[in-house]
Protein backbone atom coordinates (compact mmCIF):
# COMPACT_ATOMS: atom_id res chain seq x y z
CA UNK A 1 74.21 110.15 124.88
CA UNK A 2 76.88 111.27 127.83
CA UNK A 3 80.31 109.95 127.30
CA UNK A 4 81.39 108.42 129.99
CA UNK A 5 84.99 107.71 130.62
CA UNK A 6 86.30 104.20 132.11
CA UNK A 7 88.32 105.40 135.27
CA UNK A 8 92.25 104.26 134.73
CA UNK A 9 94.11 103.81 137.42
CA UNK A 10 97.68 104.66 137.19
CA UNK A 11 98.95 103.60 140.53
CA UNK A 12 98.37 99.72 139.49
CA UNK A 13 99.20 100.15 136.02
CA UNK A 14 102.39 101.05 136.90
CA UNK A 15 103.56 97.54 138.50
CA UNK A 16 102.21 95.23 135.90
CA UNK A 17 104.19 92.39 133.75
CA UNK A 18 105.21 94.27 130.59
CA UNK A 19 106.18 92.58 127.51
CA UNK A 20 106.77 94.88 124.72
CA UNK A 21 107.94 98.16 126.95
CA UNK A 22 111.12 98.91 125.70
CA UNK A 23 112.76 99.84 129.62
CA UNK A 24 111.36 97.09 132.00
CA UNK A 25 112.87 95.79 135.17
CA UNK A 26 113.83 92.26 135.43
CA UNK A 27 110.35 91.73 137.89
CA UNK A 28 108.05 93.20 134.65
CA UNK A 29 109.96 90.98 131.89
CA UNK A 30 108.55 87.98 133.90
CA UNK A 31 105.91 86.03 132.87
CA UNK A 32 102.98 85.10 135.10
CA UNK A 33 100.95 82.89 132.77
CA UNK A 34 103.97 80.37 132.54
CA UNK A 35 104.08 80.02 136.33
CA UNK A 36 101.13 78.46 136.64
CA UNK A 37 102.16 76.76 139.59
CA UNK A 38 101.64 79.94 141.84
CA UNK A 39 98.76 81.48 139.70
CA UNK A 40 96.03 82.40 142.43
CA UNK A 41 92.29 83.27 142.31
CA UNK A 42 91.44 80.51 139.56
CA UNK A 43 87.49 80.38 138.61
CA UNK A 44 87.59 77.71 136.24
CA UNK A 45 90.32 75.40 134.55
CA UNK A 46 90.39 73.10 131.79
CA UNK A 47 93.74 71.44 131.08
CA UNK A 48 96.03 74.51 130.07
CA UNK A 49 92.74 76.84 129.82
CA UNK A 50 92.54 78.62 133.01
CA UNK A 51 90.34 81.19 133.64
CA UNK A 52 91.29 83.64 136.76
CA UNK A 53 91.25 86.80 138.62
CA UNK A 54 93.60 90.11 137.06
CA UNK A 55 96.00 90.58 140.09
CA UNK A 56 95.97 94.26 138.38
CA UNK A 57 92.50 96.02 137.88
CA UNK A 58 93.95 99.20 136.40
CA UNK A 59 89.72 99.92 135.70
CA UNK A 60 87.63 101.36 138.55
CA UNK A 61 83.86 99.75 139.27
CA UNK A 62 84.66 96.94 137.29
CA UNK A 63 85.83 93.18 137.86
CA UNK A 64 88.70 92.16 135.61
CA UNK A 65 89.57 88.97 135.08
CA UNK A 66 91.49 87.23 132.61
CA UNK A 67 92.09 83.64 130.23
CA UNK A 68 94.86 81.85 129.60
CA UNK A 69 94.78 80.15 126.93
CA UNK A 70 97.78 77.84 126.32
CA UNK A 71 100.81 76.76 128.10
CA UNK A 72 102.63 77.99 124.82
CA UNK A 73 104.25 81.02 126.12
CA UNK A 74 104.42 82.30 121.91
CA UNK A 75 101.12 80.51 121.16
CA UNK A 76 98.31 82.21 119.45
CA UNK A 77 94.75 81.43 117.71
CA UNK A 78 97.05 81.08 114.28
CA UNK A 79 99.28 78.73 115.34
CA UNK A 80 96.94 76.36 117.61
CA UNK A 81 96.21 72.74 116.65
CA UNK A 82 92.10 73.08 115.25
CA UNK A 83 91.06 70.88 118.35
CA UNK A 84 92.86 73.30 120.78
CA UNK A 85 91.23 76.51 119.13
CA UNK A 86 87.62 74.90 119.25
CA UNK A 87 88.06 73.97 122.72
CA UNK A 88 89.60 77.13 123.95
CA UNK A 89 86.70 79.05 122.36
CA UNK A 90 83.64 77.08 123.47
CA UNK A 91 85.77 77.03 127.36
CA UNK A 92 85.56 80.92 126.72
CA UNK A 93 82.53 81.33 125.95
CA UNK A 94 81.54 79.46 129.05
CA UNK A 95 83.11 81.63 131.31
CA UNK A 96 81.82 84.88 129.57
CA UNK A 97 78.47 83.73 129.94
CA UNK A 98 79.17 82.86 133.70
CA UNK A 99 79.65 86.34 134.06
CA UNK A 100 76.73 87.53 131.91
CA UNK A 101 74.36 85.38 133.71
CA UNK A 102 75.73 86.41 137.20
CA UNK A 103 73.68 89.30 137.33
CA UNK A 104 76.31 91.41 139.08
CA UNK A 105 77.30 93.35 136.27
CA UNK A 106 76.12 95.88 133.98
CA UNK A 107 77.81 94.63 130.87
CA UNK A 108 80.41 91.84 130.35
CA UNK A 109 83.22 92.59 128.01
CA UNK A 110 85.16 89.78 126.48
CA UNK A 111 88.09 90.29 124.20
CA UNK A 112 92.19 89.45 123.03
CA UNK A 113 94.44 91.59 122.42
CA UNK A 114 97.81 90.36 119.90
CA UNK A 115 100.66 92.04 119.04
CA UNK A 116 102.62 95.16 119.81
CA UNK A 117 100.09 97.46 118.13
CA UNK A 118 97.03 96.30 119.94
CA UNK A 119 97.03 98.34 123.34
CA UNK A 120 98.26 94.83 125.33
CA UNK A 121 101.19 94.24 127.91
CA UNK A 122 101.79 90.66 127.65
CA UNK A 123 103.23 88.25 124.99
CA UNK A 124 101.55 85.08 126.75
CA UNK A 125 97.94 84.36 125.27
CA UNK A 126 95.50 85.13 126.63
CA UNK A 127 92.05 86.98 126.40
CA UNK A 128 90.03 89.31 128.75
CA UNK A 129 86.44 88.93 130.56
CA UNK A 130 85.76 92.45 132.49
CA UNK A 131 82.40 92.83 133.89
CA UNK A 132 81.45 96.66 134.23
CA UNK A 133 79.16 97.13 137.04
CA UNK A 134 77.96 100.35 135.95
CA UNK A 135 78.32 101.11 132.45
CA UNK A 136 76.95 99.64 129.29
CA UNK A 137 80.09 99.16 127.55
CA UNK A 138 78.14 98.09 124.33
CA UNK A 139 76.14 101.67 124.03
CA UNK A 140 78.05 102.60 121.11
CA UNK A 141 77.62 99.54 119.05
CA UNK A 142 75.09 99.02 116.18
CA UNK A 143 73.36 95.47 114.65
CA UNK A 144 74.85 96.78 111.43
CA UNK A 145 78.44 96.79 113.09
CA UNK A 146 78.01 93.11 112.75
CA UNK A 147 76.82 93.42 108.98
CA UNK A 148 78.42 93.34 105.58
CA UNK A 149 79.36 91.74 102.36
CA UNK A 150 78.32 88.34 103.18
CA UNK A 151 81.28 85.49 101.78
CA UNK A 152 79.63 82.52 104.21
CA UNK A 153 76.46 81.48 105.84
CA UNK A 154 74.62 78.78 107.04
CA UNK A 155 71.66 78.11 109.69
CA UNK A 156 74.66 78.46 112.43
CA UNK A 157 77.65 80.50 111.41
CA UNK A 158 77.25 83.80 108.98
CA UNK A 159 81.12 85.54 107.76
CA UNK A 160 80.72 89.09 106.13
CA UNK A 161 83.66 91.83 105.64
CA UNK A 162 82.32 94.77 107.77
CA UNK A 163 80.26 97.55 106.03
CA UNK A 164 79.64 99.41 108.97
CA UNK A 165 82.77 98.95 110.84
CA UNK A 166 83.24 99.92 114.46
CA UNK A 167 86.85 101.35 113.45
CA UNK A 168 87.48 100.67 110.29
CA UNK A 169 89.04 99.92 107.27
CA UNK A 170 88.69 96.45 107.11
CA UNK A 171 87.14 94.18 109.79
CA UNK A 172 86.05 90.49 109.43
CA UNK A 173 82.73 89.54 111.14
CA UNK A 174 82.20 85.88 112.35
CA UNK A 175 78.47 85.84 113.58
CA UNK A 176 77.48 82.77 115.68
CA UNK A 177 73.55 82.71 114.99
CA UNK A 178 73.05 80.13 117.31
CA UNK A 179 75.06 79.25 119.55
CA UNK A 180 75.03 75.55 118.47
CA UNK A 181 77.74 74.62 116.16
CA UNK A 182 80.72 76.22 117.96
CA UNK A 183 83.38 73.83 116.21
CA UNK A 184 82.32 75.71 112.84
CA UNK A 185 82.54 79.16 114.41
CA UNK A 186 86.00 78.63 115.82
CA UNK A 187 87.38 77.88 112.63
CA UNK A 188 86.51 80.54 110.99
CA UNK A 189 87.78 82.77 113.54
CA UNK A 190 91.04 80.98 113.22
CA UNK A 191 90.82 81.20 109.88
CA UNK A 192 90.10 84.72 110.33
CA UNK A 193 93.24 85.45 112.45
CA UNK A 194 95.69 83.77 109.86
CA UNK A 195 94.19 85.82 107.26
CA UNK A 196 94.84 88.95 108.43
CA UNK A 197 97.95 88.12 109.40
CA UNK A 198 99.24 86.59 106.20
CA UNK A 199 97.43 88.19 103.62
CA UNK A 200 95.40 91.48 104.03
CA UNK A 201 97.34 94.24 103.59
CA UNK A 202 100.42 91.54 102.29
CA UNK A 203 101.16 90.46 105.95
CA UNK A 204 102.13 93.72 107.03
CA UNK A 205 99.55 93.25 109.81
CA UNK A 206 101.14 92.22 113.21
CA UNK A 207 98.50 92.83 115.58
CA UNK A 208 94.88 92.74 116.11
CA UNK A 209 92.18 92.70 118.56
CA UNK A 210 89.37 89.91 118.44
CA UNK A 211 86.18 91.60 120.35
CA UNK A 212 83.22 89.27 120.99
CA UNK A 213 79.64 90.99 120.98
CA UNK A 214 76.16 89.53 122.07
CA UNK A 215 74.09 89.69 118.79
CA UNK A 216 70.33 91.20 119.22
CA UNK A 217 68.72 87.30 118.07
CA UNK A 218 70.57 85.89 121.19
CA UNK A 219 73.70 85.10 119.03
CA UNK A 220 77.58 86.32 119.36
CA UNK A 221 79.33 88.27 116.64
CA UNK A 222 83.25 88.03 116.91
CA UNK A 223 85.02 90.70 115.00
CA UNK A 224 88.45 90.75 114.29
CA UNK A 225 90.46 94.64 113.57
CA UNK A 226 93.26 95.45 112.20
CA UNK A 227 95.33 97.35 114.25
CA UNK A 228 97.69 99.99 113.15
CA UNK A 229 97.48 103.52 114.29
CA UNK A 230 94.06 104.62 114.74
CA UNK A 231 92.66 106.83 111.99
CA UNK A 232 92.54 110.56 113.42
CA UNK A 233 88.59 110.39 112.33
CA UNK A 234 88.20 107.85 114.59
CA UNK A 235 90.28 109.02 117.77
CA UNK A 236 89.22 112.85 116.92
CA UNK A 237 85.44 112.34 115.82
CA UNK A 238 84.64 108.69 116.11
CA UNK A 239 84.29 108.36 113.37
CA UNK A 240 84.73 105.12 111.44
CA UNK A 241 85.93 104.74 108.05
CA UNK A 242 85.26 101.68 105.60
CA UNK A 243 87.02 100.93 102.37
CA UNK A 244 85.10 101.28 98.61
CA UNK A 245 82.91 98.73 97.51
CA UNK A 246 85.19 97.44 95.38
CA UNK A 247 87.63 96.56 97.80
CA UNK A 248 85.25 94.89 100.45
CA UNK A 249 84.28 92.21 97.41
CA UNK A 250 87.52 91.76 96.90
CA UNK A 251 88.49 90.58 100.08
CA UNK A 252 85.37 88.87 100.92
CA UNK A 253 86.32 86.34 98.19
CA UNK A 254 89.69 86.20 98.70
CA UNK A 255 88.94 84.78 102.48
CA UNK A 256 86.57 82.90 101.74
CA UNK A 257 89.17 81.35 99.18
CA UNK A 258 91.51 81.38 101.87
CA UNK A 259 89.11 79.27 104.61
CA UNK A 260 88.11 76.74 101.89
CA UNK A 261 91.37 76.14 100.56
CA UNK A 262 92.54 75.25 104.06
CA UNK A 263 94.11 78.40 104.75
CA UNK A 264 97.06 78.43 101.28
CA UNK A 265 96.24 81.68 99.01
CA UNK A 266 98.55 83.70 96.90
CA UNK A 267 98.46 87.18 98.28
């Protein structure tokens, strides 16, 4: 298997909206998700979901584009209303699959960055549907990324804690089987978000990424990570690292506590 570097390019990177950079210029520190009167190149919209071109593909041979999704300049999955969560997932969904089905592309990537750890620029949120029109951007991910100590599952939704995690140490695994009951799905992930947020690791978590994979059966695993600095196995070797088996059972029933108790746990 070749490794086969996405191509970033600097001279566009250099001009976008930055949020968390430290020395920004007045121009960066603005936000262009709460102007939505002047937002350009809009594919689809659905109230305050709107899903549009990236004014800055910093990736070459692919087509960037990215989701809005809430007027709430400090809004995220954790703090949405449960209606506005399950809509904003099933509107992205739709649009990934738009993409998918297009034909145009490779492989579609879909994913949301939060927090000042998790390689994002902007506060606003929002998640990220890049079609790569030459590279499988998947070739490095297993069916048994999406598989673990099981805490949840029905004939539509299946939650584990990652045995095989892409990363590592911890990652949560919502698996849509079906496609069908979407509301369900959603919740979890928000569940998900708040969790590791507020209770793994004691809430010393501020950031994650939530990556959304197609599943082998047709379904869609989202996976939420962790992220702190990256494990030196994993940027040196890629290798991934997983925590004991103790540990895993642990937290599997502590969030599954955590979903059906509406979210109120004791760390």
């Amino acid at each position: 298997m070749t490794n086969d570097p996405l191509v970033f390019q600097m001279g566009i990177a250099k001009n976008k909206p930055q949020s968390y950079r430290k020395k920004t210029t007045f121009k960066q520190k603005q936000c262009p998700f709460c102007d939505v009167a002047h937002l350009t190149d809009i594919y689809k919209r659905n109230g305050d979901l709107i899903w549009l071109h990236n004014k800055f593909p910093t990736l070459r041979d692919t087509m960037q584009t990215v989701l809005i999704e809430s007027h709430d300049h400090n809004g995220d999955i954790a703090t949405y209303s449960k209606e506005h969560n399950r809509k904003m997932i099933k509107f992205a969904l739709s649009c990934a699959e738009e993409m998918q089905n297009s034909g145009k592309y490779e492989s579609v990537l879909w994913y949301k960055n939060y927090g000042p750890h998790s390689g994002g620029s902007l506060i606003h949120p929002h998640m990220q549907i890049v079609g790569l029109e030459h590279e499988n951007g998947y070739k490095y991910i297993r069916p048994n990324n999406f598989e673990g100590e099981s805490l949840f599952k029905n004939q539509d939704v299946e939650v584990n804690i990652a045995q095989h995690p892409v990363q590592g140490y911890t990652e949560l695994n919502i698996n849509s089987l079906t496609k069908k009951d979407l509301a369900l799905w959603a919740d979890w992930i928000q569940s998900g978000v708040k969790y590791m947020l507020n209770i793994m690791y004691n809430g010393r978590c501020d950031s994650y990424n939530l990556f959304f994979y197609p599943r082998e059966d047709g379904g869609v695993c989202a996976k939420l990570i962790t992220r702190f600095d990256a494990p030196p196995y994993f940027v040196g070797y890629k290798l991934s690292q997983v925590n004991d088996e103790v540990t895993l059972d642990n937290e599997a029933k502590r969030f599954k506590q955590f979903f059906d108790h509406g979210s109120i746990i004791k760390a």
